[in-house]
C-alpha atoms as a PDB file:
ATOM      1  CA  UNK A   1       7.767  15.285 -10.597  1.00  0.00           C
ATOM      2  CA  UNK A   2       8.198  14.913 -14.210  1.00  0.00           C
ATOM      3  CA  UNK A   3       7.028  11.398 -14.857  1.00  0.00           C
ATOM      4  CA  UNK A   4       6.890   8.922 -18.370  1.00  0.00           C
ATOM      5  CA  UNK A   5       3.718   6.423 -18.078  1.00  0.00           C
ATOM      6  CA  UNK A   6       4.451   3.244 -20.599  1.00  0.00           C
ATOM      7  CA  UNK A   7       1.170   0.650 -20.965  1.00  0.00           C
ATOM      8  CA  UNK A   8      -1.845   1.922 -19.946  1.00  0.00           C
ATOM      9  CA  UNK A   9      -4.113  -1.220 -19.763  1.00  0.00           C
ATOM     10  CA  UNK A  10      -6.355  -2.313 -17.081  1.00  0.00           C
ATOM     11  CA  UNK A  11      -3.567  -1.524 -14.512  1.00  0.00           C
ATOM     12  CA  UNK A  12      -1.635   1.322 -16.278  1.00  0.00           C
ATOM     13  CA  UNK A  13      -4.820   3.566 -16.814  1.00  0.00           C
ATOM     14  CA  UNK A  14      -5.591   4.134 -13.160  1.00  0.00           C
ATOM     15  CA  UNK A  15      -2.330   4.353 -11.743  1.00  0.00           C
ATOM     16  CA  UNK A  16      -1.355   7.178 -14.444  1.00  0.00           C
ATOM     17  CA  UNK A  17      -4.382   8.894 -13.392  1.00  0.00           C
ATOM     18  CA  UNK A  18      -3.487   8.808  -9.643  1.00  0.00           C
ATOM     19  CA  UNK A  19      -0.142  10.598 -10.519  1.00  0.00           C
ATOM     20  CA  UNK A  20      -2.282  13.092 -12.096  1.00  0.00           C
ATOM     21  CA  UNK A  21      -4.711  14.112  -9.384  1.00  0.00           C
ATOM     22  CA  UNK A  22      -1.524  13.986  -7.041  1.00  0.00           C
ATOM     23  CA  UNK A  23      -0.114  17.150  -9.147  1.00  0.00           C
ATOM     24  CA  UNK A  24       2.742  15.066 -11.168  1.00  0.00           C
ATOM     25  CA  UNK A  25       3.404  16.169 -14.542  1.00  0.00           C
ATOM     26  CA  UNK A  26       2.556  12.772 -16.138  1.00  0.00           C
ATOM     27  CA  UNK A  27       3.504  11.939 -20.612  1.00  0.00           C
ATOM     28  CA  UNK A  28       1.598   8.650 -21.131  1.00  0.00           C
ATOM     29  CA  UNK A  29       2.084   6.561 -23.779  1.00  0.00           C
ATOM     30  CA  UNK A  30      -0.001   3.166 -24.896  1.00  0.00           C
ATOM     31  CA  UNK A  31       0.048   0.905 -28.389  1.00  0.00           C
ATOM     32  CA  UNK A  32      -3.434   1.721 -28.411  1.00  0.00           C
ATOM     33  CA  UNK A  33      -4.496   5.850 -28.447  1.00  0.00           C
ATOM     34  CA  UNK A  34      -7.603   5.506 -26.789  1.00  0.00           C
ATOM     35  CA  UNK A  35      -6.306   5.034 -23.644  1.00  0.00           C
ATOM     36  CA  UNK A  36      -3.625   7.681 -23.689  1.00  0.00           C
ATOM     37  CA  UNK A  37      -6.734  10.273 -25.040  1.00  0.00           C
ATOM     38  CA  UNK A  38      -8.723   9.576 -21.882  1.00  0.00           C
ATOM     39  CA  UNK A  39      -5.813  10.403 -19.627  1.00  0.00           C
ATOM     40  CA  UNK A  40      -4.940  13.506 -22.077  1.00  0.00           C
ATOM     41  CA  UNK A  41      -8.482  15.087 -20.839  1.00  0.00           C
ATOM     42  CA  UNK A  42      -7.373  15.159 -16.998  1.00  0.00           C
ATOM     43  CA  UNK A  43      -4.102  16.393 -18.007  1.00  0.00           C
ATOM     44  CA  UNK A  44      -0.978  14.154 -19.333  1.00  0.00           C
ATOM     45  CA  UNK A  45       0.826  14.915 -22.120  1.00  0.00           C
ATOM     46  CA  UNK A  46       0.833  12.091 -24.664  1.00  0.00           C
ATOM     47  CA  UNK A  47       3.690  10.824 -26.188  1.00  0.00           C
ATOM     48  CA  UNK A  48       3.799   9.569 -30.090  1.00  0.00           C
ATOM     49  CA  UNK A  49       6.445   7.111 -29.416  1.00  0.00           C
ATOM     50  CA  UNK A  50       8.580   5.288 -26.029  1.00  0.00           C
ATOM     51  CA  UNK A  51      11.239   7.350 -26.590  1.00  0.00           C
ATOM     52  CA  UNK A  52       9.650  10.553 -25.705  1.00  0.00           C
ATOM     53  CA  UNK A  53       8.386   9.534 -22.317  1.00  0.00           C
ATOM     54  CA  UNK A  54      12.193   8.760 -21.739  1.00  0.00           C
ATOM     55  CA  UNK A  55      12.263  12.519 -21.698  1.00  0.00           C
ATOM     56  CA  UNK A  56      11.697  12.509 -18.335  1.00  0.00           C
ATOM     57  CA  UNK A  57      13.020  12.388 -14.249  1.00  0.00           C
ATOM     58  CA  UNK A  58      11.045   9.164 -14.109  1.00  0.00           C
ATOM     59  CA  UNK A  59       9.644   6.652 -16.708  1.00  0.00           C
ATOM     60  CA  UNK A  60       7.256   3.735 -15.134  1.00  0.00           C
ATOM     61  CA  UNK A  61       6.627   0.782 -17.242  1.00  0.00           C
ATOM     62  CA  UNK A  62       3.703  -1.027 -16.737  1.00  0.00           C
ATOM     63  CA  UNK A  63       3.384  -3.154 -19.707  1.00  0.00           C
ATOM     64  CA  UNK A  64       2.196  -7.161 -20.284  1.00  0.00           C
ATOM     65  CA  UNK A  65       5.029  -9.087 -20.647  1.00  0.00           C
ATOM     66  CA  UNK A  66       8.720  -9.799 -21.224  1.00  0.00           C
ATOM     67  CA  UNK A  67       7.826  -9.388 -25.173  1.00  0.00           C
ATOM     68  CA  UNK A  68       6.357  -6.231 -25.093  1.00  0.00           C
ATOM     69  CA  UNK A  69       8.445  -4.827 -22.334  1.00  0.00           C
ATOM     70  CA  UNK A  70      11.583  -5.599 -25.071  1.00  0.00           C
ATOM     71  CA  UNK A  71       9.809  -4.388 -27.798  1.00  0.00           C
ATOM     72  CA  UNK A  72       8.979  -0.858 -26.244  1.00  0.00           C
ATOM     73  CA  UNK A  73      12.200  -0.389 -24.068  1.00  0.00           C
ATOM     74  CA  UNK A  74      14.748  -1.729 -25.562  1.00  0.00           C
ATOM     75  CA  UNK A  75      14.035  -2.496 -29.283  1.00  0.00           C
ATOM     76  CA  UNK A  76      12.736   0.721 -29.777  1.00  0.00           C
ATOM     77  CA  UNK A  77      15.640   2.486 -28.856  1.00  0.00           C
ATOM     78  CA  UNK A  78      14.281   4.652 -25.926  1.00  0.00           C
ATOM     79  CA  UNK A  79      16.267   3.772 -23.274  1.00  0.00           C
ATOM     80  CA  UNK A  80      19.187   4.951 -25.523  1.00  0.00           C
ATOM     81  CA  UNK A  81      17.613   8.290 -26.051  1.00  0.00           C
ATOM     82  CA  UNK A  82      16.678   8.380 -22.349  1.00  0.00           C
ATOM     83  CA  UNK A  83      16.974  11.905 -20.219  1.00  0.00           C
ATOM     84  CA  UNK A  84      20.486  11.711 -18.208  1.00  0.00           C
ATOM     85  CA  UNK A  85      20.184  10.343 -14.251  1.00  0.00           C
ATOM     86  CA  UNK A  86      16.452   9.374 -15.492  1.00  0.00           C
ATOM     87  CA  UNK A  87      14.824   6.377 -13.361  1.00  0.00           C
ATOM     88  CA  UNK A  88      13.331   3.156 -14.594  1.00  0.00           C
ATOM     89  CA  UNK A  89      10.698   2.100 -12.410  1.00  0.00           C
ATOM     90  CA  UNK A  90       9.470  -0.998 -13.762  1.00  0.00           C
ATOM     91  CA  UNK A  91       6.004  -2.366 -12.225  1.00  0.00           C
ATOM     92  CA  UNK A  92       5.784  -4.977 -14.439  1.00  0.00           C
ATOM     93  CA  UNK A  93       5.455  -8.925 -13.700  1.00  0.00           C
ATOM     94  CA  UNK A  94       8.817 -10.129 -15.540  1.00  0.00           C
ATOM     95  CA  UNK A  95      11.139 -13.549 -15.632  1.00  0.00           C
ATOM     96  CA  UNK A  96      13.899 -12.787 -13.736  1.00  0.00           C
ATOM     97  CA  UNK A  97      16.441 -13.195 -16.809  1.00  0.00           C
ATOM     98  CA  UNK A  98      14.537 -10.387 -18.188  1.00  0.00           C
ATOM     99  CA  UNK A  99      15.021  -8.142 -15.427  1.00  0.00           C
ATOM    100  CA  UNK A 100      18.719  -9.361 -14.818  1.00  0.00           C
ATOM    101  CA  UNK A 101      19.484  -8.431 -18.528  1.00  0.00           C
ATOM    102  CA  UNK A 102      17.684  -5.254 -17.695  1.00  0.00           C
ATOM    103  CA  UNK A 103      19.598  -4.223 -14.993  1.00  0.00           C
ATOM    104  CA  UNK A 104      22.827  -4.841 -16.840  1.00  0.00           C
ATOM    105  CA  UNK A 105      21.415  -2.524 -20.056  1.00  0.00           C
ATOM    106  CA  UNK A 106      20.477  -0.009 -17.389  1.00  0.00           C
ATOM    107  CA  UNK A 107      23.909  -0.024 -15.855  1.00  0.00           C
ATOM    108  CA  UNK A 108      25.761   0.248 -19.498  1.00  0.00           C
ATOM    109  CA  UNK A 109      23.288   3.588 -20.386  1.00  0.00           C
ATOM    110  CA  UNK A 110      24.261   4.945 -16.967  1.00  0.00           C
ATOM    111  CA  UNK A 111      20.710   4.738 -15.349  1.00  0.00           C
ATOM    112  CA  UNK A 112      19.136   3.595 -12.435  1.00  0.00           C
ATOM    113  CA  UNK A 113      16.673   0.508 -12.739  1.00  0.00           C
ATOM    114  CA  UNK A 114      13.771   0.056  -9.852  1.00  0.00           C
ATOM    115  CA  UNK A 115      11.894  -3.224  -9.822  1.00  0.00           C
ATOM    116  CA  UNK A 116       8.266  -2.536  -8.045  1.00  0.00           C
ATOM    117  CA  UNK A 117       5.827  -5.200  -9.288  1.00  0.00           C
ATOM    118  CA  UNK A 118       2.251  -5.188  -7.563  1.00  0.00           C
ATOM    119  CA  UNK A 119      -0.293  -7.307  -5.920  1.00  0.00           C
ATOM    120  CA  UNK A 120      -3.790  -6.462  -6.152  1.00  0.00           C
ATOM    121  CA  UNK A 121      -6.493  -6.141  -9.497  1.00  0.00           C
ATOM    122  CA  UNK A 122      -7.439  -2.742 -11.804  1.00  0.00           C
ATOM    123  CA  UNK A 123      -9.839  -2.070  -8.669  1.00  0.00           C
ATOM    124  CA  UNK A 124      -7.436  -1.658  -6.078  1.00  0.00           C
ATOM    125  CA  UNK A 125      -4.792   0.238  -8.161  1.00  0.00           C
ATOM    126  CA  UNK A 126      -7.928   2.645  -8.880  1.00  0.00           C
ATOM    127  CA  UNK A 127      -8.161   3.193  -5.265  1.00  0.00           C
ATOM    128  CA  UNK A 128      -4.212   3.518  -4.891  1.00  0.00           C
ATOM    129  CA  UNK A 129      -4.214   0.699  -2.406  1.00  0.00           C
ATOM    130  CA  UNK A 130      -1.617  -1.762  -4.085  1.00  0.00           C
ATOM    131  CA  UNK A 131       1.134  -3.530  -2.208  1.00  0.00           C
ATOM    132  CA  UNK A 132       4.181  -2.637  -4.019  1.00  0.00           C
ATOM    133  CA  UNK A 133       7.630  -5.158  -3.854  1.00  0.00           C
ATOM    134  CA  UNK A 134      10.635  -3.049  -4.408  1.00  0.00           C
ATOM    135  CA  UNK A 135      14.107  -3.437  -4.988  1.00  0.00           C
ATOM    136  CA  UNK A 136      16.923  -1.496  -6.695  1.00  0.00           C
ATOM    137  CA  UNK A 137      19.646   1.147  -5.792  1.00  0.00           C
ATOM    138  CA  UNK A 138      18.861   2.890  -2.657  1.00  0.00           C
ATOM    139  CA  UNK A 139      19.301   6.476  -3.412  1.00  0.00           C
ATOM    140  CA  UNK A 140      16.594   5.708  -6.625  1.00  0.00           C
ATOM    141  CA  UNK A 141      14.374   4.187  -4.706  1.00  0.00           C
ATOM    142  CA  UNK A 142      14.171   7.036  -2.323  1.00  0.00           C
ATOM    143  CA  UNK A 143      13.614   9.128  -5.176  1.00  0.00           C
ATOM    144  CA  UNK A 144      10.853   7.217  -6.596  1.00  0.00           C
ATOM    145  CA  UNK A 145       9.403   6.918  -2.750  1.00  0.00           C
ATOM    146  CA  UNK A 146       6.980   9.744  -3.148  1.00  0.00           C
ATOM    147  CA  UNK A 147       5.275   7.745  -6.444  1.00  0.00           C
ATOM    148  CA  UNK A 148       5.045   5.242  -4.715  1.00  0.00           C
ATOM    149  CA  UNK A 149       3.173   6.694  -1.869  1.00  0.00           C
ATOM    150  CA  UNK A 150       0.631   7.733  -4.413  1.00  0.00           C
ATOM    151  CA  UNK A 151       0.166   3.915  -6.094  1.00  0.00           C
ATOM    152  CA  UNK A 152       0.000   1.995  -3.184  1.00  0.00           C
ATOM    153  CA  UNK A 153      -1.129   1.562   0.547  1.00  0.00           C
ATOM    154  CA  UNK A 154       2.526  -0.465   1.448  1.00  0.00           C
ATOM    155  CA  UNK A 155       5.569  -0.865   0.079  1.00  0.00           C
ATOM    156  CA  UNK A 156       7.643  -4.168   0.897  1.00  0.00           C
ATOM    157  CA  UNK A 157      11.339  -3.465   0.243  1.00  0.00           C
ATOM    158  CA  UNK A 158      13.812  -5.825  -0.755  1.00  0.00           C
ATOM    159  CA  UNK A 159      16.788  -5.145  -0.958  1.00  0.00           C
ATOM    160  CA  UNK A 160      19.092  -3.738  -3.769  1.00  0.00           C
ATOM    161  CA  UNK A 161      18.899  -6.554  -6.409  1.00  0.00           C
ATOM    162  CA  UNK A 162      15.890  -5.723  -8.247  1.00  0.00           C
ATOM    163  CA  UNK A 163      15.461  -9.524  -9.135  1.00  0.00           C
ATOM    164  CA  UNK A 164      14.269  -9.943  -5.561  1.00  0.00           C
ATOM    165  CA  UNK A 165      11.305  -8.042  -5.868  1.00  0.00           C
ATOM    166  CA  UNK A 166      10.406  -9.915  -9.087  1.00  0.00           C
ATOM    167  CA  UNK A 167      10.816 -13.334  -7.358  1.00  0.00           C
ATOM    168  CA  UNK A 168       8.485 -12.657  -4.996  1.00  0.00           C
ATOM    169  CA  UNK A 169       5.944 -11.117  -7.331  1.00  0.00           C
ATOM    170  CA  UNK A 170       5.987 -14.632  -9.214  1.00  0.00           C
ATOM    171  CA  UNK A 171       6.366 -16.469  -5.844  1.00  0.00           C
ATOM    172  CA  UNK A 172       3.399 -14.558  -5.073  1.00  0.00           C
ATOM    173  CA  UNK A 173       0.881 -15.032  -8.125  1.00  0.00           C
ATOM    174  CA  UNK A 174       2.142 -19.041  -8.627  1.00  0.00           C
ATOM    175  CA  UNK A 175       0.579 -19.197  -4.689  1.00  0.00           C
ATOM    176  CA  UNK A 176      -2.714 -17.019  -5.878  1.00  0.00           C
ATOM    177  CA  UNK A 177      -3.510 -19.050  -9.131  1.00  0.00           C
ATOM    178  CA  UNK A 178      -2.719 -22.339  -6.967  1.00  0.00           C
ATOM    179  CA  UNK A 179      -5.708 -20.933  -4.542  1.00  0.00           C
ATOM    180  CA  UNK A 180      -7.874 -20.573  -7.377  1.00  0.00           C
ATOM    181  CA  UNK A 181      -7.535 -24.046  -8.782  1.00  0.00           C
ATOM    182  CA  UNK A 182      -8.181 -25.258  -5.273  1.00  0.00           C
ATOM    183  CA  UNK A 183     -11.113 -23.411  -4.144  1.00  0.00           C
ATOM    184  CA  UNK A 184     -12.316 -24.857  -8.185  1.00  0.00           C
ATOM    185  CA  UNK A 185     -12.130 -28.680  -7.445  1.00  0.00           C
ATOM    186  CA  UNK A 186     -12.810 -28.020  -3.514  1.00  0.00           C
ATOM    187  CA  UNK A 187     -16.318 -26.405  -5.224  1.00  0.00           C
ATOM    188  CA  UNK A 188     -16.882 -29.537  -7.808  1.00  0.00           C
ATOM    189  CA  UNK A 189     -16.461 -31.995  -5.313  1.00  0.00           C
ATOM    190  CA  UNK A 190     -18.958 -30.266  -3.083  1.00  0.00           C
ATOM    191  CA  UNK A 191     -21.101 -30.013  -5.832  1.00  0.00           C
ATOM    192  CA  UNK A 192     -20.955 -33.794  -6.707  1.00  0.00           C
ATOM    193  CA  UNK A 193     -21.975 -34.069  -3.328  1.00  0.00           C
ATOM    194  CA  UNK A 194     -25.033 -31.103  -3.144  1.00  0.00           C
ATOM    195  CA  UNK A 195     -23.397 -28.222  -1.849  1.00  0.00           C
ATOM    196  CA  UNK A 196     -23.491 -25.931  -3.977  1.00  0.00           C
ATOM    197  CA  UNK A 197     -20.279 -23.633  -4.173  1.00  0.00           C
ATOM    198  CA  UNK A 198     -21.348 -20.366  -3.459  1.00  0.00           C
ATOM    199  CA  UNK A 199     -22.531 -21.839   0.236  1.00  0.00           C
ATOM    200  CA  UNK A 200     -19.445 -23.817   0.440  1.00  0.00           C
ATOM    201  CA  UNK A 201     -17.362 -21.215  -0.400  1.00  0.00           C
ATOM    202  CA  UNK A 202     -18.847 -18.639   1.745  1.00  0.00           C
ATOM    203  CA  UNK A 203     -18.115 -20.987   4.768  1.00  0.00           C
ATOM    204  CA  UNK A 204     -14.478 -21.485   3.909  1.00  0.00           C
ATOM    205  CA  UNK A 205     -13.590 -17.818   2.611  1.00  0.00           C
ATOM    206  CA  UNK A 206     -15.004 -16.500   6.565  1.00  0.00           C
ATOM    207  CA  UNK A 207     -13.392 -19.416   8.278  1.00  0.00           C
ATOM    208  CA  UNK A 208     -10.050 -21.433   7.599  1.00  0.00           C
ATOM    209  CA  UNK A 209      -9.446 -18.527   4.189  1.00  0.00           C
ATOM    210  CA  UNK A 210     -10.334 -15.711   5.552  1.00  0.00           C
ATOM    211  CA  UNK A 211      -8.351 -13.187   2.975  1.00  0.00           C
ATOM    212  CA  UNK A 212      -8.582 -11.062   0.437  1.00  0.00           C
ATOM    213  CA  UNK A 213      -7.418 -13.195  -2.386  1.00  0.00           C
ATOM    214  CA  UNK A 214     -10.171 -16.160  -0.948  1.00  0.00           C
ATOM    215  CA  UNK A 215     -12.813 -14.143  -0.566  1.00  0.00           C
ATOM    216  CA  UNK A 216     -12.678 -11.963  -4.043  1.00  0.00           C
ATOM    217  CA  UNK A 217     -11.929 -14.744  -5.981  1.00  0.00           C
ATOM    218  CA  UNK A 218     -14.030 -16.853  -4.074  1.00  0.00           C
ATOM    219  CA  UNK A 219     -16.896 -14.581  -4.973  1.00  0.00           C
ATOM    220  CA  UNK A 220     -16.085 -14.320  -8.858  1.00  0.00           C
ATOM    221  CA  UNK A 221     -16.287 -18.362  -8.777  1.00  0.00           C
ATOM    222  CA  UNK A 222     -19.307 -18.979  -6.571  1.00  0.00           C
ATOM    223  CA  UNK A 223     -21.078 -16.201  -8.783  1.00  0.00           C
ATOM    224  CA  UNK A 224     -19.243 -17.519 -12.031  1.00  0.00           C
ATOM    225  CA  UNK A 225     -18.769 -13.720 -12.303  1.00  0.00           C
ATOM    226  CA  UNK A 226     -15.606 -13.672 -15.324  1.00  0.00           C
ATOM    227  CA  UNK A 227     -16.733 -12.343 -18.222  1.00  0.00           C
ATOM    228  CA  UNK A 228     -15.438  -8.539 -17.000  1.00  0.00           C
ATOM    229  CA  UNK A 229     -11.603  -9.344 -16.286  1.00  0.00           C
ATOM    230  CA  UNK A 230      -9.724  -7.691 -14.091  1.00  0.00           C
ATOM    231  CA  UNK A 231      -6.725 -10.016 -14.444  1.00  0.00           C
ATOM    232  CA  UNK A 232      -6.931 -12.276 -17.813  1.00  0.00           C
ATOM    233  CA  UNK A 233      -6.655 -15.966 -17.722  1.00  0.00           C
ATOM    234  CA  UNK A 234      -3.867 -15.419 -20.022  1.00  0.00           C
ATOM    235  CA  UNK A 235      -1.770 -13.318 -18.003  1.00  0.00           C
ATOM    236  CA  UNK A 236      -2.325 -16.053 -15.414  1.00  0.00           C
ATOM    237  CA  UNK A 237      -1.014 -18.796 -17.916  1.00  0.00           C
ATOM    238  CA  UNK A 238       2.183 -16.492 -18.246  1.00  0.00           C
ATOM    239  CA  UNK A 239       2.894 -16.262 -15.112  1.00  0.00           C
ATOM    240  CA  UNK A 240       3.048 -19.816 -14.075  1.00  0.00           C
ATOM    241  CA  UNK A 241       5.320 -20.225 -17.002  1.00  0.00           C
ATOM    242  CA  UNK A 242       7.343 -17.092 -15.234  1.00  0.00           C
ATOM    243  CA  UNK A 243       7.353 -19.803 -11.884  1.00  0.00           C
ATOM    244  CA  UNK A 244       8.203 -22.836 -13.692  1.00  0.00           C
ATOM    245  CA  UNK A 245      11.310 -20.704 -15.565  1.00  0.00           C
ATOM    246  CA  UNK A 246      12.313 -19.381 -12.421  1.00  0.00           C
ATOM    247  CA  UNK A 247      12.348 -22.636 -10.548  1.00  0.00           C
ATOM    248  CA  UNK A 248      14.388 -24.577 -13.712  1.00  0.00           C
ATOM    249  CA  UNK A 249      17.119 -21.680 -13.302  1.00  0.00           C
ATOM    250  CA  UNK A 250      17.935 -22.993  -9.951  1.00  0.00           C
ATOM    251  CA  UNK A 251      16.729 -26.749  -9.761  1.00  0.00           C
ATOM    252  CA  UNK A 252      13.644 -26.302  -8.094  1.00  0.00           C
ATOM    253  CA  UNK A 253      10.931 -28.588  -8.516  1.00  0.00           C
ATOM    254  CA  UNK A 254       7.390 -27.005  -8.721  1.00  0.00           C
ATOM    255  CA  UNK A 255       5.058 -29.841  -9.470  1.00  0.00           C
ATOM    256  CA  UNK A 256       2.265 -28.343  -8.791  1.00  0.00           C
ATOM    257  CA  UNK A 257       3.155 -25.510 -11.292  1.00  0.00           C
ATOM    258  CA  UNK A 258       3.041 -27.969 -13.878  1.00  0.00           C
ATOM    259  CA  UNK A 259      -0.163 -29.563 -13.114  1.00  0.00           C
ATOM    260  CA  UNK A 260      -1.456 -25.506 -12.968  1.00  0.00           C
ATOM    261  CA  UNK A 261       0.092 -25.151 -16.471  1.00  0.00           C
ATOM    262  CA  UNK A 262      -2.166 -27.922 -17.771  1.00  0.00           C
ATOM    263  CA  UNK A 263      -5.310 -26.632 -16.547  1.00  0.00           C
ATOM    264  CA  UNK A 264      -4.705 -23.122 -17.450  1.00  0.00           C
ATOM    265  CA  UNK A 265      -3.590 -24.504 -20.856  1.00  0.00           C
ATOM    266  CA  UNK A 266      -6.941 -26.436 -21.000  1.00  0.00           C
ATOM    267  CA  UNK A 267      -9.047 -22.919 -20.210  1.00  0.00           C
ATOM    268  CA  UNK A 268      -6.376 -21.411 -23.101  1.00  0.00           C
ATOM    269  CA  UNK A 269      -7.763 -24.199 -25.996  1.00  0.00           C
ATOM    270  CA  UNK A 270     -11.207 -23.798 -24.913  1.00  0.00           C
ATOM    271  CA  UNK A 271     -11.499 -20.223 -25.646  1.00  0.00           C
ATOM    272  CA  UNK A 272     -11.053 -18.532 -22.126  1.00  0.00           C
ATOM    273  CA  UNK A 273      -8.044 -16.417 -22.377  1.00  0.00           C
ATOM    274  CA  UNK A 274      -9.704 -13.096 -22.217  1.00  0.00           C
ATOM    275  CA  UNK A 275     -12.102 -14.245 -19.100  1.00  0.00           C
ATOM    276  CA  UNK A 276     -11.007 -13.134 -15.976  1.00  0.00           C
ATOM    277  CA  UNK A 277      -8.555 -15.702 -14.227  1.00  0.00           C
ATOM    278  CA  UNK A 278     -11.687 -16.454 -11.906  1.00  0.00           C
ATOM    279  CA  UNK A 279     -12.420 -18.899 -15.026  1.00  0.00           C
ATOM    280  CA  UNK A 280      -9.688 -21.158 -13.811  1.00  0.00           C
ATOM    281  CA  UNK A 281     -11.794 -21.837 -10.588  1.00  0.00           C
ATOM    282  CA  UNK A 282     -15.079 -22.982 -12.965  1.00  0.00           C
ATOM    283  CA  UNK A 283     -12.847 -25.466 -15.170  1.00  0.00           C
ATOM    284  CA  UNK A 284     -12.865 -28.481 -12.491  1.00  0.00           C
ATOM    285  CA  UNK A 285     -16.425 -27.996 -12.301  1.00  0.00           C
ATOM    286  CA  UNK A 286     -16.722 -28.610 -15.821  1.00  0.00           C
ATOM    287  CA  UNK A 287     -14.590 -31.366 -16.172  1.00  0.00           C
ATOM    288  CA  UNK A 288     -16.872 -32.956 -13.113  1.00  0.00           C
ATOM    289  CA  UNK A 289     -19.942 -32.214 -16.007  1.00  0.00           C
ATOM    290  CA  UNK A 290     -21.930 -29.743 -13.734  1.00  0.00           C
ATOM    291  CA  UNK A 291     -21.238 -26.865 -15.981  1.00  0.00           C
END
């Protein structure tokens, strides 16, 4: 399948590159070069602008935020330029008034608009193992089924609305962040007590948390293992904010979101934006002074 690749960060890169060794012709394009030169050597094309990957049957966006997701799609005029019956398959964590105003610019250029954020880190995209949320018109997502199959190990449909899928994505990450934060002050009160968190952790992520999401970031705490990110604190930060937005749009309290807002916003001021979200878990340990 002909195939545009938009944002090739830590999640971007590997996914491109398992479209590659699956035999798709793949055009990448990134703000940064580098990354689209790697990919060039086992094969994509690379694009000198948005527009050009638009060129295609299908363009996936995996880019960092609403902003930049504006900026490259929209403000740069490729989805104007875009092939004819081309499909948007946006894997991308994004407010749902982004995506809603998406859909309708979609709709108004006569093209099809997929929503398939992800769980899982740079590691498990690598492997092709992602879970994959999906929502949009049915005959597109059929279409798209076959990338799909490549990216992840499961795909979780919802419906036709591709807001759905993004819901749960942020649904999703708001409960994953809130994990982190607890298995943090769950470790400093421990501590204050002489258990040290890697022991106390290692109890609770093969007992009463026994998951994935426990026992990796469980790990990157007890080890204090977050200097290599795999998902920035910052990305974190934004989507909490994506939660608490979502939740005002329909009158839903999230109090906890707020108090998560703070302590990511602490991490933020002290310089830990680039650490791996894993830092979040350390920051009740250091307001407890054992750090």
């Amino acid at each position: 399948m002909q195939i545009g690749f938009l944002g090739l960060g830590a999640m971007g890169q590997p996914m491109a590159a398992n479209l590659l060794m699956a035999g798709h012709d793949v055009c990448v394009w990134n703000r940064s070069r580098e990354a689209a030169t790697e990919l060039a050597a086992q094969g994509a094309t690379v694009a000198d602008s948005p527009a050009e990957a638009f060129d295609a049957e299908v363009v996936i966006s995996m880019l960092a935020d609403d902003h930049s997701t504006r900026e490259v799609i929209l403000d740069s005029g490729a989805l104007n330029v875009a092939r004819p019956g081309l499909i948007h398959l946006s894997m991308a964590t994004l407010s749902v008034a982004f995506v809603s105003e998406l859909v309708a610019r979609h709709a108004e250029a006569g093209l099809a608009y997929v929503a398939a954020p992800v769980f899982g880190r740079s590691e498990v995209a690598a492997a092709g193992r992602l879970n994959i949320l999906v929502a949009g018109p049915s005959d597109a997502v059929a279409k798209v089924q076959p990338l799909l199959d490549v990216l992840g190990q499961k795909c979780w449909p919802l419906g036709v609305d591709p807001v759905r899928a993004n819901v749960v994505k942020i649904a999703g990450n708001f409960m994953l962040i809130s994990a982190i934060e607890a298995m943090g002050e769950a470790s400093a009160l421990a501590q204050g007590h002489g258990v040290q968190a890697a022991e106390l952790l290692e109890i609770l992520t093969n007992t009463l948390f026994a998951s994935p999401v426990y026992k990796g970031y469980g790990a990157l705490i007890a080890e204090r293992r977050v200097t290599e990110p795999a998902f920035k604190l910052a990305l974190g930060l934004k989507d909490v904010g994506l939660a608490l937005s979502a939740g005002e749009a329909k009158h839903v309290p999230l109090p906890f979101a707020s108090v998560l807002r703070d302590a990511l916003l602490e991490a933020m001021a002290q310089g830990e934006g680039q650490l791996d979200l894993a830092a979040l878990g350390l920051r009740a340990m250091k307001r407890a002074g054992q750090l």
